[in-house]
Protein backbone atom coordinates (compact mmCIF):
# COMPACT_ATOMS: atom_id res chain seq x y z
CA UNK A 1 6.85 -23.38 -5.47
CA UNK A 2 7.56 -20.68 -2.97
CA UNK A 3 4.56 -21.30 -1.10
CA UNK A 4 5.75 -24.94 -0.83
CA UNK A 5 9.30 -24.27 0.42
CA UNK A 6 8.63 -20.79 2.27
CA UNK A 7 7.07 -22.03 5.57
CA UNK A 8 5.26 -19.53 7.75
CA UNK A 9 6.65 -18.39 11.45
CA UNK A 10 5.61 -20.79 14.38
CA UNK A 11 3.31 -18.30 16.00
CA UNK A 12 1.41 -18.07 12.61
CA UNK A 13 -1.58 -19.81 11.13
CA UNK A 14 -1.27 -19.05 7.77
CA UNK A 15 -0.03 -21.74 5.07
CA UNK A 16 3.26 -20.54 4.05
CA UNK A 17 5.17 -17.20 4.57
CA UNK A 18 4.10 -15.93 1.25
CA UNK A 19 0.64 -16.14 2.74
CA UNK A 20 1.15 -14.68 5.94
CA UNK A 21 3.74 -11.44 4.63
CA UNK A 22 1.87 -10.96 1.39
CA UNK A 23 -1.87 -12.19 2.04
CA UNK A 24 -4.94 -9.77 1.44
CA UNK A 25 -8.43 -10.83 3.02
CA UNK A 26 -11.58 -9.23 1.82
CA UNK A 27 -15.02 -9.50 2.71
CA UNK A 28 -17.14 -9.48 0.16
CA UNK A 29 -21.19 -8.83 -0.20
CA UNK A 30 -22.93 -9.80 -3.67
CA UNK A 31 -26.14 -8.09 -4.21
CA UNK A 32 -28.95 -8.49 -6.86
CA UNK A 33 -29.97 -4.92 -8.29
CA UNK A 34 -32.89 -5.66 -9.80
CA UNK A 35 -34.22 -7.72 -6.80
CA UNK A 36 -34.19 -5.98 -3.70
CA UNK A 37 -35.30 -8.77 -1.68
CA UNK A 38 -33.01 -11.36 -2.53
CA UNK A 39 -30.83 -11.94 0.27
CA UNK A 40 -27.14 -11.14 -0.61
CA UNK A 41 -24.61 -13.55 -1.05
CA UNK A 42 -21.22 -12.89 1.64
CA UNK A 43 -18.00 -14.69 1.36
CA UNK A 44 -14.26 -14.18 2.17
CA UNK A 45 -12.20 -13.46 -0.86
CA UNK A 46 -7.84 -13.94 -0.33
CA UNK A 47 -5.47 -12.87 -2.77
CA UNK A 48 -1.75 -12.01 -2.74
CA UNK A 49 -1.41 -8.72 -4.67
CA UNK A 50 -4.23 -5.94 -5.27
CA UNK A 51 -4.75 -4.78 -9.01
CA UNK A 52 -5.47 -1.52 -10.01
CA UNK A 53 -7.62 -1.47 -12.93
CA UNK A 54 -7.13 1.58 -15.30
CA UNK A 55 -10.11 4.13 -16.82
CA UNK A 56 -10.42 6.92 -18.45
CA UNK A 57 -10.96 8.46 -14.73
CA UNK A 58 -8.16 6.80 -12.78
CA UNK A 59 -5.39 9.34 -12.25
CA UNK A 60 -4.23 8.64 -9.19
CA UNK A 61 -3.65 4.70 -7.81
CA UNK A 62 -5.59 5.60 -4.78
CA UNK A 63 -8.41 5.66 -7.17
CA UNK A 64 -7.93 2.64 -9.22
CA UNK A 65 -7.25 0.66 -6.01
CA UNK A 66 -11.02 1.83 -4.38
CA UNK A 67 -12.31 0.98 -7.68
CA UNK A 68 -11.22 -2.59 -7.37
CA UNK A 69 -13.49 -2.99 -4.44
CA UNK A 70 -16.98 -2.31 -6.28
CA UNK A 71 -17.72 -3.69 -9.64
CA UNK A 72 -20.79 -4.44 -11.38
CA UNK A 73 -21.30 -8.39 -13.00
CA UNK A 74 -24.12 -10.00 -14.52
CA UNK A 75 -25.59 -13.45 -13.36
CA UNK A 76 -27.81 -16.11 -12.94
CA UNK A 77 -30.69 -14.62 -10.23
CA UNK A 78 -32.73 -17.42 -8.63
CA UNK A 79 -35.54 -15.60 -7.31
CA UNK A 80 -35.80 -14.21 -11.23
CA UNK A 81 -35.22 -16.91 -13.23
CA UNK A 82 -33.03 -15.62 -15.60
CA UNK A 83 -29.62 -13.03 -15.30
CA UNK A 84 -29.47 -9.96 -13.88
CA UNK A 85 -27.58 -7.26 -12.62
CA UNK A 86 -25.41 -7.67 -9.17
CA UNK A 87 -23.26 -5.35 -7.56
CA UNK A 88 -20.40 -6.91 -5.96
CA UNK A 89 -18.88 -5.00 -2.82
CA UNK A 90 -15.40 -5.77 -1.28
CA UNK A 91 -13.87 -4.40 1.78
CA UNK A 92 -10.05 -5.16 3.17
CA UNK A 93 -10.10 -7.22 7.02
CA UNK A 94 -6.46 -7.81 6.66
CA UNK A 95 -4.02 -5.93 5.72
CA UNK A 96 -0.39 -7.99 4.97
CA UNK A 97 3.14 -6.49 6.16
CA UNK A 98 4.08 -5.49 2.12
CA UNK A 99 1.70 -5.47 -0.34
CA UNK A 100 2.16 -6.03 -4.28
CA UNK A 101 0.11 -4.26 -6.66
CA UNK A 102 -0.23 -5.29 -10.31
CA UNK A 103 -0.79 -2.10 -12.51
CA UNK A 104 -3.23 -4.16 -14.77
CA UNK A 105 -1.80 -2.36 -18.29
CA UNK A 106 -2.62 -5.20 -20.73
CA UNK A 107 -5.65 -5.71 -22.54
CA UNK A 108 -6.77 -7.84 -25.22
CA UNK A 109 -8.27 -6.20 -28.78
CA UNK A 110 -9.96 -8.38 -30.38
CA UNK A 111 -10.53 -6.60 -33.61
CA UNK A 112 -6.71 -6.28 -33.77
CA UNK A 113 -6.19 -10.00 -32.00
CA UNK A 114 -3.29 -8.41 -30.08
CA UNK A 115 -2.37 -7.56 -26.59
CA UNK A 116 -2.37 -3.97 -26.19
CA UNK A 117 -0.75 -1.81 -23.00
CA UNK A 118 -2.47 1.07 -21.49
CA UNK A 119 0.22 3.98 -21.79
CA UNK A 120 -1.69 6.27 -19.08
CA UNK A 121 -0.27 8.61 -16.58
CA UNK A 122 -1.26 7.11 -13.15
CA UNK A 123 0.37 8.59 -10.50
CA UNK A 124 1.58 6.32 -7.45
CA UNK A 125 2.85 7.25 -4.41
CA UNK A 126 6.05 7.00 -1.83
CA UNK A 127 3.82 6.72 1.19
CA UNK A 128 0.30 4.98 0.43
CA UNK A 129 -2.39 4.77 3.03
CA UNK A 130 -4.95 1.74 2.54
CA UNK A 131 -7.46 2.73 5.30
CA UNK A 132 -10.28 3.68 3.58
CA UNK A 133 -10.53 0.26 1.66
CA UNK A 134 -10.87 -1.75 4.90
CA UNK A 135 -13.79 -2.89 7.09
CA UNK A 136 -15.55 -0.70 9.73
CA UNK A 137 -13.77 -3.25 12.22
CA UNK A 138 -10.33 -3.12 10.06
CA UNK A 139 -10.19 0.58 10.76
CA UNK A 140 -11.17 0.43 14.47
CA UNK A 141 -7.94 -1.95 14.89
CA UNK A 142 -5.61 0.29 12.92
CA UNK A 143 -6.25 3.56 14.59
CA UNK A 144 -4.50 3.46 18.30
CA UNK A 145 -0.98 2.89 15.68
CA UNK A 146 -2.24 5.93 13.57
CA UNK A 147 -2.60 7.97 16.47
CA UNK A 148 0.85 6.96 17.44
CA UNK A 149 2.23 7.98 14.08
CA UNK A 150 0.30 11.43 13.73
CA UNK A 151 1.63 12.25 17.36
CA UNK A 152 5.28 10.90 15.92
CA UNK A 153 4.43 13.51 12.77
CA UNK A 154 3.30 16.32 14.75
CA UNK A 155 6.39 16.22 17.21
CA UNK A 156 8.97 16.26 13.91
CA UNK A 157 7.45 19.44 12.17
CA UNK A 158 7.88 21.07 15.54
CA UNK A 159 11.41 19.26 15.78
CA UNK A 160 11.93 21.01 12.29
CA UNK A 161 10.25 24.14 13.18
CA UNK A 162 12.44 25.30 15.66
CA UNK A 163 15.41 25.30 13.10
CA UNK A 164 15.49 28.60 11.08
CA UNK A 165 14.64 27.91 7.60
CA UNK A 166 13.46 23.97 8.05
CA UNK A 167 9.74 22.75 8.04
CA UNK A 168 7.62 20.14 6.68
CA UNK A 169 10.36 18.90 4.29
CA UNK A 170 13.00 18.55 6.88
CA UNK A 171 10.32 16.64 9.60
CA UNK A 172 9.70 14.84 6.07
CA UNK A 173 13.34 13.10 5.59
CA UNK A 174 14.22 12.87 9.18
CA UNK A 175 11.08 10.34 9.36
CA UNK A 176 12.60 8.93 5.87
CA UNK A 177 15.77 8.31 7.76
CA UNK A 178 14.27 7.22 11.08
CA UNK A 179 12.86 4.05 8.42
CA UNK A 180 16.43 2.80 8.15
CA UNK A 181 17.33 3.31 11.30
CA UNK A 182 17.02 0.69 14.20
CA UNK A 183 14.62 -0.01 17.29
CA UNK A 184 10.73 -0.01 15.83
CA UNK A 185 7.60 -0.62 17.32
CA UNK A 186 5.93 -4.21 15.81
CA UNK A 187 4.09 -3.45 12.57
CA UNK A 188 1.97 -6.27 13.12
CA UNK A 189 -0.91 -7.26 15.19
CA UNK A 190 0.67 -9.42 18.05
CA UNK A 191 -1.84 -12.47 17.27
CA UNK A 192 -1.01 -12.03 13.39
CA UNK A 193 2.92 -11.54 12.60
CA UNK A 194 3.12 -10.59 8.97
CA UNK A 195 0.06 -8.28 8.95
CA UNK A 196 0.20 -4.56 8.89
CA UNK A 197 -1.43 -2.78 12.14
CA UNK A 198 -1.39 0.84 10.99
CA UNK A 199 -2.43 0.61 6.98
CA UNK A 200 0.96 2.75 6.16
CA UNK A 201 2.89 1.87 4.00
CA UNK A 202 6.48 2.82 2.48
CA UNK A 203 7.08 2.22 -1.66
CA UNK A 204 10.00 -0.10 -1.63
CA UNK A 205 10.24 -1.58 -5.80
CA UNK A 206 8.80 -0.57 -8.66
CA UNK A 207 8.62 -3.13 -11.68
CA UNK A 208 8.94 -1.65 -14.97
CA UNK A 209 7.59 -2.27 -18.75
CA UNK A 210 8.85 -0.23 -21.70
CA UNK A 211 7.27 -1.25 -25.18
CA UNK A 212 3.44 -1.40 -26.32
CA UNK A 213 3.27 -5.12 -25.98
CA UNK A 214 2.88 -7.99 -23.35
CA UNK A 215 4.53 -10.11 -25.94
CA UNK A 216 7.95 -8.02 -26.45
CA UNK A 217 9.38 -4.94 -24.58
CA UNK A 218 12.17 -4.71 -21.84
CA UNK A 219 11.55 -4.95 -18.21
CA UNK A 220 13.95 -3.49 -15.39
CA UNK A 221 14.05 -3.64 -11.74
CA UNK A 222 13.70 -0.44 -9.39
CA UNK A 223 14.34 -0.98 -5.96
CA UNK A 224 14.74 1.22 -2.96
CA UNK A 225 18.54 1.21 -0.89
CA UNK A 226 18.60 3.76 1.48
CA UNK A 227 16.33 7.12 2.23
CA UNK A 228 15.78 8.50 -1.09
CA UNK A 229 18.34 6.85 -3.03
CA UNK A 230 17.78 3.85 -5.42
CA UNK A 231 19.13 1.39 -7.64
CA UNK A 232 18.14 0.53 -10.81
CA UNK A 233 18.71 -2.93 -12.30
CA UNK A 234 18.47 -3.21 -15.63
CA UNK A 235 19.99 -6.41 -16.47
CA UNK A 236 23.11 -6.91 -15.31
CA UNK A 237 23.90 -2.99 -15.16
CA UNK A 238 23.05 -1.48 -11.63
CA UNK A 239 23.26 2.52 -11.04
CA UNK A 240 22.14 4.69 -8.15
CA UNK A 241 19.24 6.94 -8.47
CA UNK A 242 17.08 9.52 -7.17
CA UNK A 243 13.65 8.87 -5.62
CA UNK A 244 12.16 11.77 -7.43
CA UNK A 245 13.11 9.75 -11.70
CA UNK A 246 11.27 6.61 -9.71
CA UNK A 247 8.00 9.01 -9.48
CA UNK A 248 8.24 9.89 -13.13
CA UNK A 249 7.80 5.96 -13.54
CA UNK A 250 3.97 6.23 -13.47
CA UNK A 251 3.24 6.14 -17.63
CA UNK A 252 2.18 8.46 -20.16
CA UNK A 253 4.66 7.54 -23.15
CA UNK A 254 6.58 4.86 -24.46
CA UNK A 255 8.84 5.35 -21.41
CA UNK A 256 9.47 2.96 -18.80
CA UNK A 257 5.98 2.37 -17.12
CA UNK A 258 5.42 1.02 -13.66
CA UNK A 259 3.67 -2.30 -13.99
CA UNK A 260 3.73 -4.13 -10.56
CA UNK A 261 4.77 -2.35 -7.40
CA UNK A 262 6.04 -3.29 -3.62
CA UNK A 263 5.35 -1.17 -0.55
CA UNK A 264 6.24 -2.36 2.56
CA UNK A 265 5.10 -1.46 6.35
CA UNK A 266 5.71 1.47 7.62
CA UNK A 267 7.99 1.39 10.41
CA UNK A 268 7.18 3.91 13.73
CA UNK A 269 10.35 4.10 15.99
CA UNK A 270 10.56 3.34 19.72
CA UNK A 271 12.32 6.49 20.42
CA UNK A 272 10.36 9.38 19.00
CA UNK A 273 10.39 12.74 21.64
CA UNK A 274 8.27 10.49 24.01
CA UNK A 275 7.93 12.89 27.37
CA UNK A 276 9.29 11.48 30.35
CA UNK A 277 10.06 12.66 34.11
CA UNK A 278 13.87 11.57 33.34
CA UNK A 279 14.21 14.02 30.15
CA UNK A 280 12.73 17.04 31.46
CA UNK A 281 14.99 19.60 31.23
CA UNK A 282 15.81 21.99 34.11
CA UNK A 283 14.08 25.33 32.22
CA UNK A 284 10.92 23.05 31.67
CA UNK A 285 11.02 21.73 35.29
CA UNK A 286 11.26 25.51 36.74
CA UNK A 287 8.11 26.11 34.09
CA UNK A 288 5.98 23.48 35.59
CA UNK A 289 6.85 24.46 38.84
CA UNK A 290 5.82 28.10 38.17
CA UNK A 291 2.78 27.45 36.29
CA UNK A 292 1.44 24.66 39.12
């Protein structure tokens, strides 16, 4: 329904606005491992949220996210006759402005006949970088708007630095803040609005479960206001909170466990300690002058 009603910007080509904020592309490369000269199968795969699938070895989303891209299936071979073994390989060529990721916690025992949740620790983070799921050619476009962010980070630590007593932290929240302010640089790739052109992105709601059950439990709303402060909406009761109790989110108990999240792009401001003949100072002027 919100495909149907959501239209898309006039300088897009995607179907609807859901599609073109939201929409992952994947190329995808099916090969037979027990025939190494059947030619692979390659298709493009689209979906609107990435799932993390949860192991016994998946700690960390990062990790559950890379997993999604490789999996191992069993079909019908044709140059064998009968099924075999495929691996399936998947690699991001677009990236969309704010991604949703399903925390895939339900599973069905069949011995039991019930749903049950995986209660797991899996750690998720403020900041998440999807670059190493892309493409070869997905990373060569998203590097000239990393290199402007790591100059942007390297010119706030020495911002920081030259306070007594700040560092890392401080360059840390004054880039936090910088997200609310006004005046970015386009996220997007100027012949795709809605995509992401960097692979950064910023946590922005968190979806939680509490219970062991798909079919009972309570769900609540956490969603990011300002900086590192938070509300969370638990029905009709709304209260401010920290960023830090929305980290503690990530499982483990029968606690309030994240189940789908939201990040959205990561926004690089226009004014950022760019050098210019206009702002050189008078000291730094005499320096040149000395040192040419």
């Amino acid at each position: 329904l919100l495909q149907a009603k959501a239209p898309s910007t006039e300088s897009s080509t995607k179907a609807s606005a859901v599609e073109q904020f939201l929409g992952i592309e994947c190329s995808s490369e099916t090969k037979c491992a027990e025939a190494e000269g059947e030619e692979p199968s390659k298709s493009v795969e689209k979906f609107l949220q990435f799932s993390c699938y949860i192991d016994k070895d998946v700690k960390y989303l990062h990790t559950g996210l890379k997993n999604r891209l490789s999996e191992n299936i069993e079909k019908h071979s044709p140059s064998l006759g009968r099924d075999a073994q495929y691996i399936k390989s998947m690699a991001i060529t677009r990236l969309p402005g704010y991604i949703t990721i399903q925390m895939v916690r339900f599973h069905f025992k069949q011995k039991e006949a019930v749903n049950a949740k995986v209660l797991k620790d899996v750690k998720f983070p403020v900041m998440l970088d999807m670059f190493e799921m892309c493409s070869t050619e997905m990373q060569d476009r998203l590097r000239p708007a990393r290199t402007q962010f790591k100059e942007y980070e390297d010119w706030l630590v020495y911002q920081a630095s030259t306070v007594k007593g700040k560092g890392k932290t401080e360059a840390l929240r004054a880039e936090r803040e910088a997200q609310d302010g006004e005046g970015h640089e386009d996220w997007w790739f100027s012949e795709d609005v809605g995509s992401s052109n960097s692979g950064y992105y910023i946590l922005q709601a968190v979806l939680t479960h509490k219970g062991r059950s798909s079919n009972s439990g309570h769900y609540v709303g956490w969603v990011r206001q300002k900086g590192d402060t938070w509300l969370k909406c638990d029905d009709d009761e709304v209260s401010p909170i920290h960023e830090e109790d929305v980290l503690k989110l990530s499982g483990g108990g029968d606690w309030h466990t994240a189940y789908l999240l939201v990040y959205g792009p990561r926004k690089l401001p226009k004014v950022r300690g760019q050098k210019t003949g206009s702002d050189e100072t008078p000291a730094a002027a005499t320096e040149n002058m000395e040192t040419s």
